[in-house]
N, C-alpha and C. Protein backbone atom coordinates (compact mmCIF):
# COMPACT_ATOMS: atom_id res chain seq x y z
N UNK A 1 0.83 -1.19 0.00
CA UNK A 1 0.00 0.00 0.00
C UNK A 1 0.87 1.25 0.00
N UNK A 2 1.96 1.39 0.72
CA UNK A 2 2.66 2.16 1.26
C UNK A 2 3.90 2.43 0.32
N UNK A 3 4.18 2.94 -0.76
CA UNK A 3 5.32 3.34 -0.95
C UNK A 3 6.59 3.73 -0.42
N UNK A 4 8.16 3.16 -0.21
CA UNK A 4 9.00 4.15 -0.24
C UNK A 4 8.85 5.64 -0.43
N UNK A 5 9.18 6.03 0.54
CA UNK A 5 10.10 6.09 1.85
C UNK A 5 9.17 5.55 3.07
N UNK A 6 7.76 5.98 2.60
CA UNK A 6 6.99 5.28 4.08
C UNK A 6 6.67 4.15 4.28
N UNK A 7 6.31 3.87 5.32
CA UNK A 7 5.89 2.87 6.34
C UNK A 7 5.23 2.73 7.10
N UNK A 8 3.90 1.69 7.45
CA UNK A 8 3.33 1.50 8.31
C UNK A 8 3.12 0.36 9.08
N UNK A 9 3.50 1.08 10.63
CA UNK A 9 3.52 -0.04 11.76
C UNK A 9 2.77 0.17 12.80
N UNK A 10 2.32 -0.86 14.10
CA UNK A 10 1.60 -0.53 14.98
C UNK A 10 2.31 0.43 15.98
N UNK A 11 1.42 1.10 16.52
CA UNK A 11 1.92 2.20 17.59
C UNK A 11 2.22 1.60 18.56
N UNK A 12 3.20 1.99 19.41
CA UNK A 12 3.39 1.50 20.69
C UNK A 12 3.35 2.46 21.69
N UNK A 13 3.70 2.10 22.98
CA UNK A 13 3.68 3.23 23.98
C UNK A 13 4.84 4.34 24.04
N UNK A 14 5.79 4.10 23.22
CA UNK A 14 7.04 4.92 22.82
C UNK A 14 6.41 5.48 21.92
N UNK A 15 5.58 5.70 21.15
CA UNK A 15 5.24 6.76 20.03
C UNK A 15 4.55 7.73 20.73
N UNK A 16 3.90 8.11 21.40
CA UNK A 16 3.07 8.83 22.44
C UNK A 16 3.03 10.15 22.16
N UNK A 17 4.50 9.87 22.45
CA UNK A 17 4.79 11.90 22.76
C UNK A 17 5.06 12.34 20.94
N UNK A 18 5.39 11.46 19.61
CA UNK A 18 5.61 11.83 18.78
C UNK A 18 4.44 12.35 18.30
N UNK A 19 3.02 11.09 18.73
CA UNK A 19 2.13 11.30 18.06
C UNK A 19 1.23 12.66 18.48
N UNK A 20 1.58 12.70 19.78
CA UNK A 20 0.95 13.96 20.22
C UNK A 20 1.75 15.33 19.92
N UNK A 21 2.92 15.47 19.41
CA UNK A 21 3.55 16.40 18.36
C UNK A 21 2.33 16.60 17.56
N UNK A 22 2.37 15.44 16.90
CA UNK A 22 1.27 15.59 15.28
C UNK A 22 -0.12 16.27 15.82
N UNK A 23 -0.25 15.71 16.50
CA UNK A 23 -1.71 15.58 17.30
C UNK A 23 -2.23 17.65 17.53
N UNK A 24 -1.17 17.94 18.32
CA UNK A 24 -0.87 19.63 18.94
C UNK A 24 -0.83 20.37 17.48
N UNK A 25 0.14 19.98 16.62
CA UNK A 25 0.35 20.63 15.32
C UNK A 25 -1.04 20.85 14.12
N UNK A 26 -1.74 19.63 14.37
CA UNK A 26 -2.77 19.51 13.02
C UNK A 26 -4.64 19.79 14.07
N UNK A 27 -4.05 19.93 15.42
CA UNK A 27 -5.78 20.26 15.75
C UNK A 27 -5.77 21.39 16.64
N UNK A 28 -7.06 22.22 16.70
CA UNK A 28 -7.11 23.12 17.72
C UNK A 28 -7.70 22.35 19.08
N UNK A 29 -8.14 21.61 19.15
CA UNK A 29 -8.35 20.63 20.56
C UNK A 29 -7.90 19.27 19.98
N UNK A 30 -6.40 19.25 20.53
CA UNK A 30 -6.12 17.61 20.50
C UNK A 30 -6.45 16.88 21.35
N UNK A 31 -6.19 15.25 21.21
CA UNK A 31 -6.52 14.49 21.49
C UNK A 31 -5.56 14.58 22.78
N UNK A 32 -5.75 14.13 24.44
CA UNK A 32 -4.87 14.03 25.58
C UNK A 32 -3.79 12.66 25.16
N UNK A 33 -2.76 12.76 25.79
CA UNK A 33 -1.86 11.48 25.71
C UNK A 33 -2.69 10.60 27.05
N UNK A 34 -3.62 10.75 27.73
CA UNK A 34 -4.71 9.91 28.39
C UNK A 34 -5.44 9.03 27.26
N UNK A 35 -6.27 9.43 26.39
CA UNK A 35 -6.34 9.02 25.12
C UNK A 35 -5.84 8.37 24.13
N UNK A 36 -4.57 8.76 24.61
CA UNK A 36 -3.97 7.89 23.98
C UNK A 36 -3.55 6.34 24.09
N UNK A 37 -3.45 7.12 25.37
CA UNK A 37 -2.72 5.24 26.33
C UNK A 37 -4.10 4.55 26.46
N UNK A 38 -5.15 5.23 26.97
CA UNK A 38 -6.28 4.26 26.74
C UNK A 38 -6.92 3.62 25.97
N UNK A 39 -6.48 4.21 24.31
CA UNK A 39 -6.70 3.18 23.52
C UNK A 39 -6.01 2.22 22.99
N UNK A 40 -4.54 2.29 23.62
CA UNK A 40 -3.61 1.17 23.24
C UNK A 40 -3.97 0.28 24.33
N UNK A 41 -3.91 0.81 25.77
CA UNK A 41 -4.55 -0.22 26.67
C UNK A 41 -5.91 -0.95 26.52
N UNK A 42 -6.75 -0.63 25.63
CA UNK A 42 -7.67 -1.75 24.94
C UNK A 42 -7.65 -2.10 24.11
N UNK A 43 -6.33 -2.21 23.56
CA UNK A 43 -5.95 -2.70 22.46
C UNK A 43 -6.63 -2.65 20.83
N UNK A 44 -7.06 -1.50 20.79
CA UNK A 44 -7.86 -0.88 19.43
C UNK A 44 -6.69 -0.81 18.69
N UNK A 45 -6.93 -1.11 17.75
CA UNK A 45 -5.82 -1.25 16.35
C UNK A 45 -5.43 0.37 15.95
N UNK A 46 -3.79 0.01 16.55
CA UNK A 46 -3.67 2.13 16.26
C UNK A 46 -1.75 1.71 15.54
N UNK A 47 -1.83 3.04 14.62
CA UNK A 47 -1.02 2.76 13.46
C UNK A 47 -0.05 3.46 13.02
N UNK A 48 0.91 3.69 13.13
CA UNK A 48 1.93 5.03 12.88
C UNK A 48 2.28 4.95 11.70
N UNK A 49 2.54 5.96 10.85
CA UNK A 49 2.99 6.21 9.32
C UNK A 49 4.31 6.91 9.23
N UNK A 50 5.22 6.61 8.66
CA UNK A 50 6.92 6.94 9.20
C UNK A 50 7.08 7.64 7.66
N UNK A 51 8.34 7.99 7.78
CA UNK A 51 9.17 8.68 6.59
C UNK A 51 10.24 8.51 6.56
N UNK A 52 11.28 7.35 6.43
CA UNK A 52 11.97 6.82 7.13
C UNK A 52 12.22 6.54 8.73
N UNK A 53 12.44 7.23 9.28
CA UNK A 53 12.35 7.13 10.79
C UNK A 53 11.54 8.08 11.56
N UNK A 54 10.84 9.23 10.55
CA UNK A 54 10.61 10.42 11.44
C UNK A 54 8.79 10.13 10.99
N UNK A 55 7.98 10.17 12.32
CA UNK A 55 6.43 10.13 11.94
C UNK A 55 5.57 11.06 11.43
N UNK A 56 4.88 10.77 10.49
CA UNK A 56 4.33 11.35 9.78
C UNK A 56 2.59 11.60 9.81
N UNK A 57 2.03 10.68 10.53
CA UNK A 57 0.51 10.61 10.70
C UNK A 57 0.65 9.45 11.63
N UNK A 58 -0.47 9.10 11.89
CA UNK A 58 -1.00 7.93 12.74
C UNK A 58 -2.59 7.42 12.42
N UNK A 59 -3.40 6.67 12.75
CA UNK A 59 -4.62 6.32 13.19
C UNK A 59 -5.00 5.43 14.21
N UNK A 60 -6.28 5.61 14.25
CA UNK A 60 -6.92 4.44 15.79
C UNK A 60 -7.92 4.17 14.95
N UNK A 61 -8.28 3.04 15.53
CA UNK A 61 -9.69 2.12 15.09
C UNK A 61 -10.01 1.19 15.92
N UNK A 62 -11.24 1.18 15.94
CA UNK A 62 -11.67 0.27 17.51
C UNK A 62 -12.71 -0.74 16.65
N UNK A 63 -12.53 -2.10 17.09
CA UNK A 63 -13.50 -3.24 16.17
C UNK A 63 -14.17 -3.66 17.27
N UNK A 64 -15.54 -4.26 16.91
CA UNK A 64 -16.22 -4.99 18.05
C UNK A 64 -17.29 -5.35 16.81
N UNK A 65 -18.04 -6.98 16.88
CA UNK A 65 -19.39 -7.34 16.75
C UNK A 65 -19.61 -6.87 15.38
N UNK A 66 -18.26 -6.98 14.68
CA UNK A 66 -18.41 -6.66 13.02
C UNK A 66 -18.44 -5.09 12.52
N UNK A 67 -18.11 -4.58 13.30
CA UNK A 67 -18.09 -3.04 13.25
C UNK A 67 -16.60 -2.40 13.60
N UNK A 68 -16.55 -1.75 12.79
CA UNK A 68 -15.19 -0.76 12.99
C UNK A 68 -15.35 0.78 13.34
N UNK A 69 -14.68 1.82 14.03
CA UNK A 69 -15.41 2.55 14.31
C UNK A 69 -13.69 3.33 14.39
N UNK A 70 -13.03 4.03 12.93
CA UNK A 70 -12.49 4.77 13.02
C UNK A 70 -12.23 6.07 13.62
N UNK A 71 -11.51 5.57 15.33
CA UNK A 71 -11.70 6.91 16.17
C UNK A 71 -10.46 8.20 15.72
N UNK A 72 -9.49 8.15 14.85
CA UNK A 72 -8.50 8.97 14.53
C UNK A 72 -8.03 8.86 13.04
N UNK A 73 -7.49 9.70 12.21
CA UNK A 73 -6.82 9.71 11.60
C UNK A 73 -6.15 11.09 11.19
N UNK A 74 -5.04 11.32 11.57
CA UNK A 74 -4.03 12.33 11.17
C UNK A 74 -2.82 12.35 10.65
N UNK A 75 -2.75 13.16 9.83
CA UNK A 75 -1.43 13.33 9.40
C UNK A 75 -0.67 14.58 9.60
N UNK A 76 0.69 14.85 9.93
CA UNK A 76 1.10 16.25 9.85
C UNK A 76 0.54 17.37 8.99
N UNK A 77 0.51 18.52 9.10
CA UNK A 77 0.21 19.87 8.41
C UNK A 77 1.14 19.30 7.26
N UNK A 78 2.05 19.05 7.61
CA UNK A 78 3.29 19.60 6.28
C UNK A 78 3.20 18.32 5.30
N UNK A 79 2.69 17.83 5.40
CA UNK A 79 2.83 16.44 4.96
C UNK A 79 1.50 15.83 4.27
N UNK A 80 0.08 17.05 4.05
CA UNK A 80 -0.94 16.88 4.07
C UNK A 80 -1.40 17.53 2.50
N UNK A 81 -1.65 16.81 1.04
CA UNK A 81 -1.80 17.02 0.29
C UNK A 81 -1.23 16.02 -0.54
N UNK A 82 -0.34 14.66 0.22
CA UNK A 82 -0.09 14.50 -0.88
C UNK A 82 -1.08 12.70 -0.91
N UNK A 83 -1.99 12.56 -0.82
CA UNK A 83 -2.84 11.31 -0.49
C UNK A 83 -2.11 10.58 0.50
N UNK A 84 -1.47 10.43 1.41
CA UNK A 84 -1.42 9.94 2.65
C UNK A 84 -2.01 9.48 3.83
N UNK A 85 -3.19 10.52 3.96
CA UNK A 85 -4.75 10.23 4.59
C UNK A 85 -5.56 9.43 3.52
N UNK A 86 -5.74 9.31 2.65
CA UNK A 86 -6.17 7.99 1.51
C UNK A 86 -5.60 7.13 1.89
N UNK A 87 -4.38 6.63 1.99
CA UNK A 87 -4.03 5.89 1.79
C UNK A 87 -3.91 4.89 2.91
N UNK A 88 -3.88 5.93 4.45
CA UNK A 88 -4.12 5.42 5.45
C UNK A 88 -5.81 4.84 5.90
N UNK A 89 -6.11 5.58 5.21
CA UNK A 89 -7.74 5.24 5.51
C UNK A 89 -8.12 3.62 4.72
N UNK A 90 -7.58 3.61 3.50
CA UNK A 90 -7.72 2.35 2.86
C UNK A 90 -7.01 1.52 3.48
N UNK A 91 -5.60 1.61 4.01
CA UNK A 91 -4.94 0.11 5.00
C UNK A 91 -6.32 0.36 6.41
N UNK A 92 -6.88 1.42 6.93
CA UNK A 92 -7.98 1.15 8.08
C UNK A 92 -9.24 0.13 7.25
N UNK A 93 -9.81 0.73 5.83
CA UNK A 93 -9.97 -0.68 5.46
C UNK A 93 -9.53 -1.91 5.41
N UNK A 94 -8.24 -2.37 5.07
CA UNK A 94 -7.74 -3.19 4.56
C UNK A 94 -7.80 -4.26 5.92
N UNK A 95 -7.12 -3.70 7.46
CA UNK A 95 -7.21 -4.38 8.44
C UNK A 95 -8.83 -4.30 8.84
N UNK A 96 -9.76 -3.70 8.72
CA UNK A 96 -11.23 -3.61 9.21
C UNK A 96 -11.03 -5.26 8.37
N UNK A 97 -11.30 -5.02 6.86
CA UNK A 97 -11.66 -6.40 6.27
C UNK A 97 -11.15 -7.71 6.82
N UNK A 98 -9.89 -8.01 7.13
CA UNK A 98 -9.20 -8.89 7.32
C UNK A 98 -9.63 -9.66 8.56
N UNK A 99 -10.42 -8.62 9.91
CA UNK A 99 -10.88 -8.81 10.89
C UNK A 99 -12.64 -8.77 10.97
N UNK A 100 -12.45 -9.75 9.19
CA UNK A 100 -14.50 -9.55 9.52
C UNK A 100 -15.35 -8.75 9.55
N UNK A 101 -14.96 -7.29 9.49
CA UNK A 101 -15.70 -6.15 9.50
C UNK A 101 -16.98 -5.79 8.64
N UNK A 102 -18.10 -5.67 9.04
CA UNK A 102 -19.30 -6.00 7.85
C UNK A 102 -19.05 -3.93 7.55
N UNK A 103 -19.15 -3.21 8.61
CA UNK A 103 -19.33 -2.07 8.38
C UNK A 103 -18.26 -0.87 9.01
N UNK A 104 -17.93 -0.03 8.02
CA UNK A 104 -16.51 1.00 9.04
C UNK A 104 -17.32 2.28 9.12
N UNK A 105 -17.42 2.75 10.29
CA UNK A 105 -17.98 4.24 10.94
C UNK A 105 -17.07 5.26 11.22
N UNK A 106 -17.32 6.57 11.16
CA UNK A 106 -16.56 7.62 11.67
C UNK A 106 -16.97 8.88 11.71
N UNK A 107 -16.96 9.38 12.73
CA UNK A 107 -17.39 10.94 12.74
C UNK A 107 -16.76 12.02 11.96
N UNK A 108 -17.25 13.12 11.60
CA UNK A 108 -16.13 13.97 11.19
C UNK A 108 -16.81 15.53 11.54
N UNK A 109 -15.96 16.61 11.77
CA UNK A 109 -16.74 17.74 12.02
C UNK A 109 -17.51 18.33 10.57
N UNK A 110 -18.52 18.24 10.63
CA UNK A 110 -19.33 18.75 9.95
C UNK A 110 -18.90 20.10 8.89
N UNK A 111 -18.15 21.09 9.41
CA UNK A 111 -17.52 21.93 8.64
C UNK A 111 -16.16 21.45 8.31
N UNK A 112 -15.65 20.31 8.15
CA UNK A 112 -14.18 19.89 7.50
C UNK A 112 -14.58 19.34 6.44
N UNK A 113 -14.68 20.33 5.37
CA UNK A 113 -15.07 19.92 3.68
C UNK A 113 -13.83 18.83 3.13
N UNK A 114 -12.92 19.23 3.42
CA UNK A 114 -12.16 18.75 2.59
C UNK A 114 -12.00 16.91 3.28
N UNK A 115 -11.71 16.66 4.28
CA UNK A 115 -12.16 15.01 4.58
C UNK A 115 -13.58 14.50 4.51
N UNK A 116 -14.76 15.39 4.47
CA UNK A 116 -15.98 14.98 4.02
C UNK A 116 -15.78 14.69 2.91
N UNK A 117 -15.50 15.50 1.71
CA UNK A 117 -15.12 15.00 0.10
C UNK A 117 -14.02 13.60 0.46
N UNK A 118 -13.36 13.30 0.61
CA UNK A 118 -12.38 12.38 0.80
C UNK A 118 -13.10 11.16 1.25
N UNK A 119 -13.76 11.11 2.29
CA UNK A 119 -14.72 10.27 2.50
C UNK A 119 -15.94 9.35 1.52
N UNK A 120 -16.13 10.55 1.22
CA UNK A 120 -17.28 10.26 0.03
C UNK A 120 -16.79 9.83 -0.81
N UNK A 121 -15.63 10.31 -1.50
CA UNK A 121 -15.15 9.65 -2.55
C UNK A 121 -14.39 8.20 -2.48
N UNK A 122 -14.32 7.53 -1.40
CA UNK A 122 -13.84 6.35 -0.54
C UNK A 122 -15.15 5.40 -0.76
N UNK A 123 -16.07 6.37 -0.58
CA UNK A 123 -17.85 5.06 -0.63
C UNK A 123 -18.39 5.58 0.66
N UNK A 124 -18.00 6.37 1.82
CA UNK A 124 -18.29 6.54 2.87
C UNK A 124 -19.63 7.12 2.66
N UNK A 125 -20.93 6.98 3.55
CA UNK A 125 -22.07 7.68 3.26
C UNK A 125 -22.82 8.11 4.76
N UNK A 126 -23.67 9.58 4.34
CA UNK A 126 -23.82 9.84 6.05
C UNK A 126 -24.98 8.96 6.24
N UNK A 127 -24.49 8.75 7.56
CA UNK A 127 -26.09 8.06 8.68
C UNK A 127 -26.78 9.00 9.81
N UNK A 128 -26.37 10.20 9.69
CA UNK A 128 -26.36 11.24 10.64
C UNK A 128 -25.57 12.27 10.74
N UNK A 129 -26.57 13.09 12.05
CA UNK A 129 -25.36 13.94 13.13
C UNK A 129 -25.33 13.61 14.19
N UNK A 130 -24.65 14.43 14.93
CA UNK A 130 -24.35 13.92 16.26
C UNK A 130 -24.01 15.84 16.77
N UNK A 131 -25.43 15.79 17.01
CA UNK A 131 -25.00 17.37 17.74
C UNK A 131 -24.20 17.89 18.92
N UNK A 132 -23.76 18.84 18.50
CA UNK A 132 -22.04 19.71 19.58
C UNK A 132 -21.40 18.98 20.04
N UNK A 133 -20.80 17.81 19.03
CA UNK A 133 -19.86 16.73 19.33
C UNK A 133 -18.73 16.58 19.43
N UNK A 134 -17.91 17.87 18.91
CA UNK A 134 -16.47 18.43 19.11
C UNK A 134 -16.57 19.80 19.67
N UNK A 135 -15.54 20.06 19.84
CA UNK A 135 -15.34 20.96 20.78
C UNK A 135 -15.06 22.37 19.57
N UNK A 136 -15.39 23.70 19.47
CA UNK A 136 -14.72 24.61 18.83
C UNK A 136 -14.49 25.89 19.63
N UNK A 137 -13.94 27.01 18.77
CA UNK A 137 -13.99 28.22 19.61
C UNK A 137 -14.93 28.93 19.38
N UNK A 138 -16.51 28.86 19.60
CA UNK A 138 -17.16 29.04 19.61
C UNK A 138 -18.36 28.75 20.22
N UNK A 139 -17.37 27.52 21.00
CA UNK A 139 -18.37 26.33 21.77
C UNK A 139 -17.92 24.78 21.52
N UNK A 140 -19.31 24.65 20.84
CA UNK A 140 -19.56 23.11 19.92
C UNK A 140 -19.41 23.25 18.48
N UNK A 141 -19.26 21.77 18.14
CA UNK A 141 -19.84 21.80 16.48
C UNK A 141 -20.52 20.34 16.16
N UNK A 142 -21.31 20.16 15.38
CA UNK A 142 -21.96 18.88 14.66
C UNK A 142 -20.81 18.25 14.73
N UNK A 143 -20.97 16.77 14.26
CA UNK A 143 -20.42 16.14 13.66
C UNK A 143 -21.31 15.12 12.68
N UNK A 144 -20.57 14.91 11.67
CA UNK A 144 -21.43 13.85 10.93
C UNK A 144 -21.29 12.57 11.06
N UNK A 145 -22.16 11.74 11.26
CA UNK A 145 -21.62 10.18 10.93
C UNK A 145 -21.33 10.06 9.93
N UNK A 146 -20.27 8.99 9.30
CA UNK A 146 -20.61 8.07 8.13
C UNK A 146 -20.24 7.08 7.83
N UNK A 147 -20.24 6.26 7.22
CA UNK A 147 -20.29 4.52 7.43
C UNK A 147 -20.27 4.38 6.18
N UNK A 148 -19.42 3.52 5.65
CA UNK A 148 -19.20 2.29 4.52
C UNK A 148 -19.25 0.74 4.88
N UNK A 149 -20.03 0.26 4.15
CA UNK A 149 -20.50 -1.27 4.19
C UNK A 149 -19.44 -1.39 3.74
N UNK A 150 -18.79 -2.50 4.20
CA UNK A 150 -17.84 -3.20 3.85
C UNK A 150 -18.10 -4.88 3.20
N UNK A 151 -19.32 -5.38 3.34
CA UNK A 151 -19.87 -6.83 3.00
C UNK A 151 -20.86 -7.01 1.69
């Protein structure tokens, strides 16, 4: 999936503080390194994307009862244009499938056009909102569901 120079491997508890670099850099409310460790401590399938040695994005995905439920995907600012988030999103397919997955879910903020298009163009389709579900400076914001059948 992954072309030279990158690479993708599972996260461990040594990636933490890299990923929360990425994490601080690409959001105005990141994700806590609490968050973090708690989803490696339930062992949700989470994924680091390298550039030779230096990280470049990550994701989380949590499976249960045939369902996947993509809780992350980021990639650096600087590093963001060139299909990398595609490409990570399709290996979050690729392991959803492999583990039985009938259907993959994920929220997204409602005003982030540009991964809504990305989505959609993946097969992703909405099932909803989910009102003042992220945090903004303004308050809240929507989020949308959306879900691709995978079966």
């Amino acid at each position: 999936m992954f072309v030279e120079p990158y690479q993708l491997r599972l996260m461990t508890e040594a990636d933490i503080q890299s990923v929360m670099a990425i994490e601080k850099r690409a959001y105005p409310f990141p994700w806590t390194e609490g968050n973090l460790r708690d989803c490696l401590k339930s062992k949700y399938y989470a994924c680091v994307l390298e550039e030779g040695t230096h990280m470049v994005g990550y994701a989380l995905m949590s499976m249960a009862a045939g369902e996947a439920h993509v809780l992350n995907i980021c990639i650096h600012p600087d590093q963001q244009g060139k299909g990398l988030g595609r490409s990570l999103l399709h290996s979050l397919e690729q392991t959803a499938r492999v583990n039985n997955v009938e259907m993959l879910l994920l929220e997204v903020r409602a005003s982030n056009r540009r991964a809504i298009k990305l989505y959609e163009s993946m097969g992703f389709n909405e099932l909803g909102c989910r009102e003042d579900y992220y945090p903004n400076h303004k308050g809240r914001e929507d989020a949308l569901v959306l879900a691709q059948q995978l079966t």
